[in-house]
PDB file of N, CA and C in Angstrom:
ATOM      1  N   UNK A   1     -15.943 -57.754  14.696  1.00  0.00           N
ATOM      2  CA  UNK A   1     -15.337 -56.463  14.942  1.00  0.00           C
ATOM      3  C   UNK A   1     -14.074 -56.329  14.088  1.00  0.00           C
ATOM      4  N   UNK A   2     -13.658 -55.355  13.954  1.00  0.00           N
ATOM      5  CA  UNK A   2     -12.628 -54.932  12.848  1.00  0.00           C
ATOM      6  C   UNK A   2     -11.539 -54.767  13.215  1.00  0.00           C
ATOM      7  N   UNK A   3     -10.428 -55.232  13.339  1.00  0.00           N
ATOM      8  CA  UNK A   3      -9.456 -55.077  14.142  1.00  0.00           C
ATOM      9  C   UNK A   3      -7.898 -55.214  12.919  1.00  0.00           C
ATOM     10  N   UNK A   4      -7.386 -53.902  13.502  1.00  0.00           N
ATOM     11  CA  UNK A   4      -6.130 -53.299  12.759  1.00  0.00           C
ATOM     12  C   UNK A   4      -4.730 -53.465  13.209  1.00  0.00           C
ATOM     13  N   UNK A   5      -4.032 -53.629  12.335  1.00  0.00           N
ATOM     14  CA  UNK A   5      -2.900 -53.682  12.653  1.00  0.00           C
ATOM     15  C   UNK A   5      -2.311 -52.532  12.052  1.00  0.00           C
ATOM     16  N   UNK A   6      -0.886 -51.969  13.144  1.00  0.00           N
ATOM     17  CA  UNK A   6      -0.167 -51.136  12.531  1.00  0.00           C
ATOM     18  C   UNK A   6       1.288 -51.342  11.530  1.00  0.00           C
ATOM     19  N   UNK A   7       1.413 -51.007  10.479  1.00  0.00           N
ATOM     20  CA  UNK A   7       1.966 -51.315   9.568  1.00  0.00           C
ATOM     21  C   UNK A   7       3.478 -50.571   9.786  1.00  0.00           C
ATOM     22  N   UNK A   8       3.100 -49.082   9.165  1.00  0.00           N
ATOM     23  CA  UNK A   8       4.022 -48.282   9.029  1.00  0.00           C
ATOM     24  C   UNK A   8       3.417 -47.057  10.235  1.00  0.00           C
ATOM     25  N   UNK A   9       5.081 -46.282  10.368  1.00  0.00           N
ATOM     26  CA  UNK A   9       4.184 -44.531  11.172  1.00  0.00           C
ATOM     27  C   UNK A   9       5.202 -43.821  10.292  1.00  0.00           C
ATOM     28  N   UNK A  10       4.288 -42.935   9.587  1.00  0.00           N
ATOM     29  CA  UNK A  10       4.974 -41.996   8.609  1.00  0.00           C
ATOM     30  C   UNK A  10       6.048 -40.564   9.628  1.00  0.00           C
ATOM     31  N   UNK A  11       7.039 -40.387   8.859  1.00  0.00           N
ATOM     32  CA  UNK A  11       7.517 -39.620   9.964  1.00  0.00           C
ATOM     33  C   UNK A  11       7.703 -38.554   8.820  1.00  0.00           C
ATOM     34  N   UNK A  12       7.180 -36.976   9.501  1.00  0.00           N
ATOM     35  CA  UNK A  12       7.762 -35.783   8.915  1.00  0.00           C
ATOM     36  C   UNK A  12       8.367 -35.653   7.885  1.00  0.00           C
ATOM     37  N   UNK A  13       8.104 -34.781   7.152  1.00  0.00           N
ATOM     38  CA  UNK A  13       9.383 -34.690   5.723  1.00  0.00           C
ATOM     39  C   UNK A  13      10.077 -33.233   6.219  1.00  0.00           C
ATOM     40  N   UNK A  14      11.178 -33.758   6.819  1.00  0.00           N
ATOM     41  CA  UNK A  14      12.633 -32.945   7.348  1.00  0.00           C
ATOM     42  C   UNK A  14      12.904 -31.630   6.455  1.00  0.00           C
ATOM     43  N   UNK A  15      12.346 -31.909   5.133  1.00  0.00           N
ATOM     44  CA  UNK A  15      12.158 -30.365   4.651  1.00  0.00           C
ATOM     45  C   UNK A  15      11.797 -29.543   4.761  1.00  0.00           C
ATOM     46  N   UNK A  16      10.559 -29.630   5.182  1.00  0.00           N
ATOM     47  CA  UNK A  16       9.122 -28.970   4.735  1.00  0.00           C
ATOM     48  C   UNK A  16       9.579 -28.770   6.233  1.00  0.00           C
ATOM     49  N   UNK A  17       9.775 -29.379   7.265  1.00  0.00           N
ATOM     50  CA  UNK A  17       9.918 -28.822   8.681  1.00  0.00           C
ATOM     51  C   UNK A  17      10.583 -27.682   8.866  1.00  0.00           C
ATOM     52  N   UNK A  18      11.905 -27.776   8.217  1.00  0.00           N
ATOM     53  CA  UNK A  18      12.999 -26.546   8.304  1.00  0.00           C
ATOM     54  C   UNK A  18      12.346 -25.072   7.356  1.00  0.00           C
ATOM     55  N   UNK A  19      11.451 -25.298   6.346  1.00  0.00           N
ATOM     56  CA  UNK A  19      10.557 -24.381   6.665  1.00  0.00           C
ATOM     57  C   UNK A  19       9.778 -23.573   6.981  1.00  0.00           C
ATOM     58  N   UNK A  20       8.841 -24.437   8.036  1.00  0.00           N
ATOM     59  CA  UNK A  20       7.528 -24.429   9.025  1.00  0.00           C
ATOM     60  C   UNK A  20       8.176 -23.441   9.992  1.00  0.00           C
ATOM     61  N   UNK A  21       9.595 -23.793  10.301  1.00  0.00           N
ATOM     62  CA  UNK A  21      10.101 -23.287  11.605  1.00  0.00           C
ATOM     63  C   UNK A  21      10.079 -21.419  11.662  1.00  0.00           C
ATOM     64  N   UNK A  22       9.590 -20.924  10.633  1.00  0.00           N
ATOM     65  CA  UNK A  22       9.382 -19.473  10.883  1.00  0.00           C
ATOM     66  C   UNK A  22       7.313 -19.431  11.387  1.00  0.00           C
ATOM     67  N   UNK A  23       7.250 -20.425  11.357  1.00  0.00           N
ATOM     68  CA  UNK A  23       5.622 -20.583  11.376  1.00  0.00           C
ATOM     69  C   UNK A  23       5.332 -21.275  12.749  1.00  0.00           C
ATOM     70  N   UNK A  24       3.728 -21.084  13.163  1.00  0.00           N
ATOM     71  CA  UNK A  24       3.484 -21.845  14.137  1.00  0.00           C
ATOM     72  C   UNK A  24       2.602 -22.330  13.477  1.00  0.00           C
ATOM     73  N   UNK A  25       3.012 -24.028  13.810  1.00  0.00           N
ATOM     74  CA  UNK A  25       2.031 -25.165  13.168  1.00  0.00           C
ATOM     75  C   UNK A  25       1.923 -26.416  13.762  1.00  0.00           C
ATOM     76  N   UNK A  26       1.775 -27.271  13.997  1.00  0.00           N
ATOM     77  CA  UNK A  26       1.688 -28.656  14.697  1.00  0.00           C
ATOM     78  C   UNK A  26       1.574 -29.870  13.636  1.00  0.00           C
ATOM     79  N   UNK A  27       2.421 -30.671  14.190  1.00  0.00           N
ATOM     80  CA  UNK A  27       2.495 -32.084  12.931  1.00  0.00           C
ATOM     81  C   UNK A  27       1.666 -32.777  13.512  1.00  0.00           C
ATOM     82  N   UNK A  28       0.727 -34.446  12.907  1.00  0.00           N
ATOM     83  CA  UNK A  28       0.318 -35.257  12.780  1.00  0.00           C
ATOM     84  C   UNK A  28       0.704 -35.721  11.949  1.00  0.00           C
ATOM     85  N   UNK A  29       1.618 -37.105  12.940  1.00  0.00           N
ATOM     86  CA  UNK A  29       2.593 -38.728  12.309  1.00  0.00           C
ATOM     87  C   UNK A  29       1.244 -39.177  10.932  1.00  0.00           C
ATOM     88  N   UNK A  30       1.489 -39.367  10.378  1.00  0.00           N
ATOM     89  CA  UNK A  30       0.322 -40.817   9.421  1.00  0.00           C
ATOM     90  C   UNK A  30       1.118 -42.242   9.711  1.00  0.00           C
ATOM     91  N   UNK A  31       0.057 -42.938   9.365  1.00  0.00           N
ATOM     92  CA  UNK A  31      -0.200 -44.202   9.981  1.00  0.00           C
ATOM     93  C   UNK A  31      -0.360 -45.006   8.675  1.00  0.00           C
ATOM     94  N   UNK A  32       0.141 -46.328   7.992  1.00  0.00           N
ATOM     95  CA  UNK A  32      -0.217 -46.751   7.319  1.00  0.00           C
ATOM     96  C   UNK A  32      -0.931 -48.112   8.262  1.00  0.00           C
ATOM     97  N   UNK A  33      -1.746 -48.420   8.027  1.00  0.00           N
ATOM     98  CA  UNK A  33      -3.191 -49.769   8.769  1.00  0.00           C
ATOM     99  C   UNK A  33      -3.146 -51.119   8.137  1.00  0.00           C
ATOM    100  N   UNK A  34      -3.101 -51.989   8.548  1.00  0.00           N
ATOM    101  CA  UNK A  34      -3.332 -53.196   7.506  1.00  0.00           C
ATOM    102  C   UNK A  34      -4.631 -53.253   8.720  1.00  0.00           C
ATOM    103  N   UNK A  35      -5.631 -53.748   7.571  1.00  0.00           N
ATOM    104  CA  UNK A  35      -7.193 -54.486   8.283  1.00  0.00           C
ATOM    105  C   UNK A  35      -6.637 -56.336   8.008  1.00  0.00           C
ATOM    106  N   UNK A  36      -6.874 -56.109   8.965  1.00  0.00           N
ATOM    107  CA  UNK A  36      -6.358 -57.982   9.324  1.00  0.00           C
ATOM    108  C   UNK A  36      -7.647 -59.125   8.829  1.00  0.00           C
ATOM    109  N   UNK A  37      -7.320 -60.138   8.302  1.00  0.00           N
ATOM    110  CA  UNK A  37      -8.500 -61.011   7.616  1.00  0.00           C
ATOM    111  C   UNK A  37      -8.331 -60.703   6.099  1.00  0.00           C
ATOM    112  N   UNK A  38      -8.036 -59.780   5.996  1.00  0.00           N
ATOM    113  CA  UNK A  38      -7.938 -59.123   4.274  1.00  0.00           C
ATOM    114  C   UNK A  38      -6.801 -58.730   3.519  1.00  0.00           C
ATOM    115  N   UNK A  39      -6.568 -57.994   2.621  1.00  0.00           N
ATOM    116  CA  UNK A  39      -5.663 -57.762   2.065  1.00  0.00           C
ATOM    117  C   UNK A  39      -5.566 -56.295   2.232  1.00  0.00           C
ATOM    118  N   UNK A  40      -6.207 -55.484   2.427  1.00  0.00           N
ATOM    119  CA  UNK A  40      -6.299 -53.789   2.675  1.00  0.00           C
ATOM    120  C   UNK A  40      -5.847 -53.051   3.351  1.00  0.00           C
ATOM    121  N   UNK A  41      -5.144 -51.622   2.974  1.00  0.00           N
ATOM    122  CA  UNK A  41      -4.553 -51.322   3.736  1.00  0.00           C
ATOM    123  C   UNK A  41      -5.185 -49.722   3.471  1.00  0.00           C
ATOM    124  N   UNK A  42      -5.376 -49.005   4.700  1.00  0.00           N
ATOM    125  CA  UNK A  42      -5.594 -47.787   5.453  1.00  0.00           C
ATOM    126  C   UNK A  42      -4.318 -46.443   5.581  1.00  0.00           C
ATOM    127  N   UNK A  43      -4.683 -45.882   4.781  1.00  0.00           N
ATOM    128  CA  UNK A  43      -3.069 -44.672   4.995  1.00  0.00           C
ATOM    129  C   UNK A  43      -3.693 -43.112   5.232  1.00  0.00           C
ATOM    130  N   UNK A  44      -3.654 -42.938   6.892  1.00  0.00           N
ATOM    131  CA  UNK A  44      -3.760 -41.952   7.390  1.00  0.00           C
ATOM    132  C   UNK A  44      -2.611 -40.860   6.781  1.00  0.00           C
ATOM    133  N   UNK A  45      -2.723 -39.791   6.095  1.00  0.00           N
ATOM    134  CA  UNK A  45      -1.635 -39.271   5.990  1.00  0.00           C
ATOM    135  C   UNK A  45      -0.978 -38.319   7.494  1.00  0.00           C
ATOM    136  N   UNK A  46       0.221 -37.696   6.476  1.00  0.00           N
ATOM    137  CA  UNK A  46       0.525 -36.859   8.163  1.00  0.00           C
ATOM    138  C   UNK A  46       0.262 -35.619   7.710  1.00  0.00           C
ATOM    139  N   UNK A  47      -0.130 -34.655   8.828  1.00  0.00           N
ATOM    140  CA  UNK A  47      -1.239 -33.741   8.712  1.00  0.00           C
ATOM    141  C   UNK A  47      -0.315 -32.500   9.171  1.00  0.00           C
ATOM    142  N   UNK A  48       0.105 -31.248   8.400  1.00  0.00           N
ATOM    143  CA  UNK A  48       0.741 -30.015   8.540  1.00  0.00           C
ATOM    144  C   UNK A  48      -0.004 -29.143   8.913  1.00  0.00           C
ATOM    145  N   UNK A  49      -0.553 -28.189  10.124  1.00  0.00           N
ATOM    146  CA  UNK A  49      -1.255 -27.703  10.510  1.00  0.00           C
ATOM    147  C   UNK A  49      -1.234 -26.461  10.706  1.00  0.00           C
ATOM    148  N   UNK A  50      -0.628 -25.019   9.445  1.00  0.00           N
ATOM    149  CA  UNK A  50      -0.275 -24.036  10.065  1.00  0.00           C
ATOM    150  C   UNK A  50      -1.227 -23.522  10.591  1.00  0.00           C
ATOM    151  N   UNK A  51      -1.359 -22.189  11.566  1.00  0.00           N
ATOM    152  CA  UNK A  51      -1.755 -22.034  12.549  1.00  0.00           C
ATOM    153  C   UNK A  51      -2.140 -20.237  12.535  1.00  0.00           C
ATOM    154  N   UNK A  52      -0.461 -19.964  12.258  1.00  0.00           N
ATOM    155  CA  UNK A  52      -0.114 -18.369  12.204  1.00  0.00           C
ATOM    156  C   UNK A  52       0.887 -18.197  11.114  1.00  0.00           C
ATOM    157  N   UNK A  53       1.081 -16.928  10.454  1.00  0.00           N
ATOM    158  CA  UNK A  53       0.143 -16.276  10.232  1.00  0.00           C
ATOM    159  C   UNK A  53      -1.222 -16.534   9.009  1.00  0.00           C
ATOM    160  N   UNK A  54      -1.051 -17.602   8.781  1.00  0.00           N
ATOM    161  CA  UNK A  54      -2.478 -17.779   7.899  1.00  0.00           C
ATOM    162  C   UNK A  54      -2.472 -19.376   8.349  1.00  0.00           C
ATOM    163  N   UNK A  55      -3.675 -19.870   7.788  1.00  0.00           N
ATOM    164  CA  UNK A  55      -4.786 -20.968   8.884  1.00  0.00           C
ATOM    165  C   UNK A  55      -4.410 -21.979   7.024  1.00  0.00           C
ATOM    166  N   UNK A  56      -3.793 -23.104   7.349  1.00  0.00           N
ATOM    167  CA  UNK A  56      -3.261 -23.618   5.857  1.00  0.00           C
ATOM    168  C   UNK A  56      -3.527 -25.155   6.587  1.00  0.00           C
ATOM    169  N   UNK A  57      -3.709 -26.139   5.973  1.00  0.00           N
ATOM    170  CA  UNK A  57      -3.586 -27.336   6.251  1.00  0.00           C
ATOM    171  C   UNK A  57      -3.070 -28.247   5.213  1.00  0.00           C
ATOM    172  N   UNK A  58      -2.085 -28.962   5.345  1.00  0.00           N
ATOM    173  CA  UNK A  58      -1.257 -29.573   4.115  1.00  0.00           C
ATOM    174  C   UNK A  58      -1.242 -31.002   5.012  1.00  0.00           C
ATOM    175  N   UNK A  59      -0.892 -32.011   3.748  1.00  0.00           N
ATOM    176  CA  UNK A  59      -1.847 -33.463   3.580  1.00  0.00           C
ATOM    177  C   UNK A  59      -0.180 -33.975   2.884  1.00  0.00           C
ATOM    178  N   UNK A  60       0.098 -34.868   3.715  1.00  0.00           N
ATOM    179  CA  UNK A  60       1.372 -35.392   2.830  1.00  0.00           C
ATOM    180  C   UNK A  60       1.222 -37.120   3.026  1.00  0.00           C
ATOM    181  N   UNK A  61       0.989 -37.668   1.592  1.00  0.00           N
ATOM    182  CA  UNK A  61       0.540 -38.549   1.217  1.00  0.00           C
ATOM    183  C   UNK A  61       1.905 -39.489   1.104  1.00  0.00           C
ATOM    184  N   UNK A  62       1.757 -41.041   1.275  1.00  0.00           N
ATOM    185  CA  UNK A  62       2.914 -41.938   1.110  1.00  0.00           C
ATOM    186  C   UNK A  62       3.251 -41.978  -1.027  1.00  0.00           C
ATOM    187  N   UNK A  63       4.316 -41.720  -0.984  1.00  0.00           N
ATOM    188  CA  UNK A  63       4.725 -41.274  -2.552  1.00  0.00           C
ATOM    189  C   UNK A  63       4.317 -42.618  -3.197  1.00  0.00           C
ATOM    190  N   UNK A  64       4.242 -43.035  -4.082  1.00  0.00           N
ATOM    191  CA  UNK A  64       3.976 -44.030  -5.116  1.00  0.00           C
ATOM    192  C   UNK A  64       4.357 -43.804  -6.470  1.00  0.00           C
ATOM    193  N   UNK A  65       4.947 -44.720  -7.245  1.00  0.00           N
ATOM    194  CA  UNK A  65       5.934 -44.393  -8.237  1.00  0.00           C
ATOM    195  C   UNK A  65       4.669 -43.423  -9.388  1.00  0.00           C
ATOM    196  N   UNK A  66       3.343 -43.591  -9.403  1.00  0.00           N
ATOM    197  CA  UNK A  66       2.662 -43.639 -10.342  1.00  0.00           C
ATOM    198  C   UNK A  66       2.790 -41.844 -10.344  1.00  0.00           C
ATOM    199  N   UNK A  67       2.219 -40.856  -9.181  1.00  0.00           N
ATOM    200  CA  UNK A  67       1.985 -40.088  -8.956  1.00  0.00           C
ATOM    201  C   UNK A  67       3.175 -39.147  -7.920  1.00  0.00           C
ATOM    202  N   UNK A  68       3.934 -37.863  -8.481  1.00  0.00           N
ATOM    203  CA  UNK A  68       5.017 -37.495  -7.855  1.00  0.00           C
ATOM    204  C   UNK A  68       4.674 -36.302  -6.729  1.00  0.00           C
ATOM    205  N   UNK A  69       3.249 -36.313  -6.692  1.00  0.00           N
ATOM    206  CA  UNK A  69       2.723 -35.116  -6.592  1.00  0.00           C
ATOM    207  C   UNK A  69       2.645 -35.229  -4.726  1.00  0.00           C
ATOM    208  N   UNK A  70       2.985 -35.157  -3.482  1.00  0.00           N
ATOM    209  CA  UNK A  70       2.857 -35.809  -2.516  1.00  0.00           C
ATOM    210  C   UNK A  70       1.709 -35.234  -1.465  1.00  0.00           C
ATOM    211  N   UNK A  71       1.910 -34.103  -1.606  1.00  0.00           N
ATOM    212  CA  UNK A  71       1.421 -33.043  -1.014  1.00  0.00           C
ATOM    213  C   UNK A  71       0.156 -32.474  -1.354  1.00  0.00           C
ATOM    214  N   UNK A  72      -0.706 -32.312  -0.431  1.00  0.00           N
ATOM    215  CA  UNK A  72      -2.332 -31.887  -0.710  1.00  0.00           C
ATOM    216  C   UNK A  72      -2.464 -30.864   0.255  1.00  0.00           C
ATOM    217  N   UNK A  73      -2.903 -29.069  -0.062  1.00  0.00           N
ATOM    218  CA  UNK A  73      -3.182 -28.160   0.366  1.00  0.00           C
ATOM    219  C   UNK A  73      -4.850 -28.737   0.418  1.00  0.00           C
ATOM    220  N   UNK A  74      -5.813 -28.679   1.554  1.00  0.00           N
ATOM    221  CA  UNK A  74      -7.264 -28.771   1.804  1.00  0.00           C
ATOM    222  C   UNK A  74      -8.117 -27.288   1.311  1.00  0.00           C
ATOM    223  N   UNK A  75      -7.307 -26.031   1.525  1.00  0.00           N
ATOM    224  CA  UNK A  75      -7.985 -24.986   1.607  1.00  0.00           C
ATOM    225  C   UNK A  75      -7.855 -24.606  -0.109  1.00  0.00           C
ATOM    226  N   UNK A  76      -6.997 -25.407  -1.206  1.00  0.00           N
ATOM    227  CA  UNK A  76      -6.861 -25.206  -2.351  1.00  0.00           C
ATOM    228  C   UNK A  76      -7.433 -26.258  -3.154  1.00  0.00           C
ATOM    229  N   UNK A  77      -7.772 -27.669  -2.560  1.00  0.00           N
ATOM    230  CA  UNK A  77      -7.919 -28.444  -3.539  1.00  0.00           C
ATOM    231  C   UNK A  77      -7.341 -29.173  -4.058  1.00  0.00           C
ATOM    232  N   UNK A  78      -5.915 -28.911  -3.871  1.00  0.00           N
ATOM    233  CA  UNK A  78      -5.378 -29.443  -5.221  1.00  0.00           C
ATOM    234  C   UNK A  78      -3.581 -29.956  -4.869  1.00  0.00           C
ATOM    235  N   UNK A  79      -3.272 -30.811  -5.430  1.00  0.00           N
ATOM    236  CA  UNK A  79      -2.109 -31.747  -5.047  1.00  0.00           C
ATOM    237  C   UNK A  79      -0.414 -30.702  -5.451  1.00  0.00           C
ATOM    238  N   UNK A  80      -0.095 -30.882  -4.851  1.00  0.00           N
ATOM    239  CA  UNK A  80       1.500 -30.285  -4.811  1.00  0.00           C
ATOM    240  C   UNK A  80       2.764 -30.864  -4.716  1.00  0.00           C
ATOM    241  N   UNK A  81       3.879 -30.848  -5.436  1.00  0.00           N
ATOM    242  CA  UNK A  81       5.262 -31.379  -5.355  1.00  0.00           C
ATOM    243  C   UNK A  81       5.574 -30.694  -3.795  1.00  0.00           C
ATOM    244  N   UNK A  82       7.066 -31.110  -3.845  1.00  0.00           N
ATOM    245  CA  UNK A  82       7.310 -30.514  -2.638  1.00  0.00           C
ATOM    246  C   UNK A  82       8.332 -29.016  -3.039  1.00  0.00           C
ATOM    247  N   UNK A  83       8.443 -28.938  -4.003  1.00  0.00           N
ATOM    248  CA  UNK A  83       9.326 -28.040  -4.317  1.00  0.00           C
ATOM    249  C   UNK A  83       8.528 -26.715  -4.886  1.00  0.00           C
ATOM    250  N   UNK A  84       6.604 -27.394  -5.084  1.00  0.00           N
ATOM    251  CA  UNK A  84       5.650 -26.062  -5.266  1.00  0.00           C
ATOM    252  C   UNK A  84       5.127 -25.618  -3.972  1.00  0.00           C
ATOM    253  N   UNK A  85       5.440 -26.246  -2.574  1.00  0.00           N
ATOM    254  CA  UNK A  85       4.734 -26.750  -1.580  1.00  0.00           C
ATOM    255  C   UNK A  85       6.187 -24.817  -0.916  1.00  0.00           C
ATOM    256  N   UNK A  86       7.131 -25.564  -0.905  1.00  0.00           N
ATOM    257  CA  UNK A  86       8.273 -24.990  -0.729  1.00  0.00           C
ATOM    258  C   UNK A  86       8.399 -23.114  -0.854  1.00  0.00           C
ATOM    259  N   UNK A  87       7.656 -22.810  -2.030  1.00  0.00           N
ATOM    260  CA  UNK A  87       7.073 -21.980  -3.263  1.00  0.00           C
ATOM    261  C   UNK A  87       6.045 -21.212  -2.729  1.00  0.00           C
ATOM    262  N   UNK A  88       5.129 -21.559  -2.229  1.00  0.00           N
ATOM    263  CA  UNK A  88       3.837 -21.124  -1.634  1.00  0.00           C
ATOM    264  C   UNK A  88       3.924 -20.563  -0.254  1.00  0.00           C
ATOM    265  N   UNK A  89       5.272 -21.513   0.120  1.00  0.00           N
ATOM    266  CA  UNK A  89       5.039 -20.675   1.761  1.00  0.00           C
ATOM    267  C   UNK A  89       6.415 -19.757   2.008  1.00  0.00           C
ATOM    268  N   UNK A  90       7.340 -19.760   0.776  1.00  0.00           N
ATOM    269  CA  UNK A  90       7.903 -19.068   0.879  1.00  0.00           C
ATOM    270  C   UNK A  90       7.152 -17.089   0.279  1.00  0.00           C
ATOM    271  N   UNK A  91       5.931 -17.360  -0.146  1.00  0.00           N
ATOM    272  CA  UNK A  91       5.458 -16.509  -0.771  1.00  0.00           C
ATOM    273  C   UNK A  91       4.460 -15.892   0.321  1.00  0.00           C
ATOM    274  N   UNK A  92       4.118 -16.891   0.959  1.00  0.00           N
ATOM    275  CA  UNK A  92       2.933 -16.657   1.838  1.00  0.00           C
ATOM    276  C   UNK A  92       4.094 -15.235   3.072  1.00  0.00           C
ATOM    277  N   UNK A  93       5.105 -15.861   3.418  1.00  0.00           N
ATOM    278  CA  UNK A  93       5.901 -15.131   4.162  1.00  0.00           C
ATOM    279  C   UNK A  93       6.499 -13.625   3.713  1.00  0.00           C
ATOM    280  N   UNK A  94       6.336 -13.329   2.553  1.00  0.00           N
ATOM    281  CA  UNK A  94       6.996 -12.162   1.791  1.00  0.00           C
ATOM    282  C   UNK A  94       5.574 -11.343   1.766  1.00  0.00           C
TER     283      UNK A  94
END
């Protein structure tokens, strides 16, 4: 049986919150996993859930020097800084 250990619990990016706050949305912590026996590790991201007035789901990934990009819109595809992330929902609101 497969049995996990918890590593890290990703907490909120304090930005992007003071944002949200004209929005109704719900967070999900991410989880980074170590699988025990091995060397591998599991990274749940934490999950931005707007709600109202438009249905958006944003994906915020643990940063890594390689890639600056942190942020993943689901309903677009496609990876986002936080300062295009910032951009979009200030637009979405106007």
């Amino acid at each position: 049986m497969l049995e996990f250990e918890t590593i890290e619990t990703l907490k909120p990016n304090t930005e992007l919150l003071e944002i949200l706050k004209n929005y109704t949305y719900v967070v999900n912590k991410g989880i980074v996993k170590h699988l025990l026996s091995t060397n591998l590790q599991f990274i749940t991201p934490t999950e931005y859930l707007i709600t109202y007035p438009i249905t958006l789901s944003i994906l915020e990934y643990k940063v890594n020097e390689i890639s600056n990009k942190s942020f993943y819109i689901k309903e677009h595809n496609q990876k986002y800084s936080l300062k295009e992330i910032k951009s979009i929902l200030k637009n979405l609101k106007s």
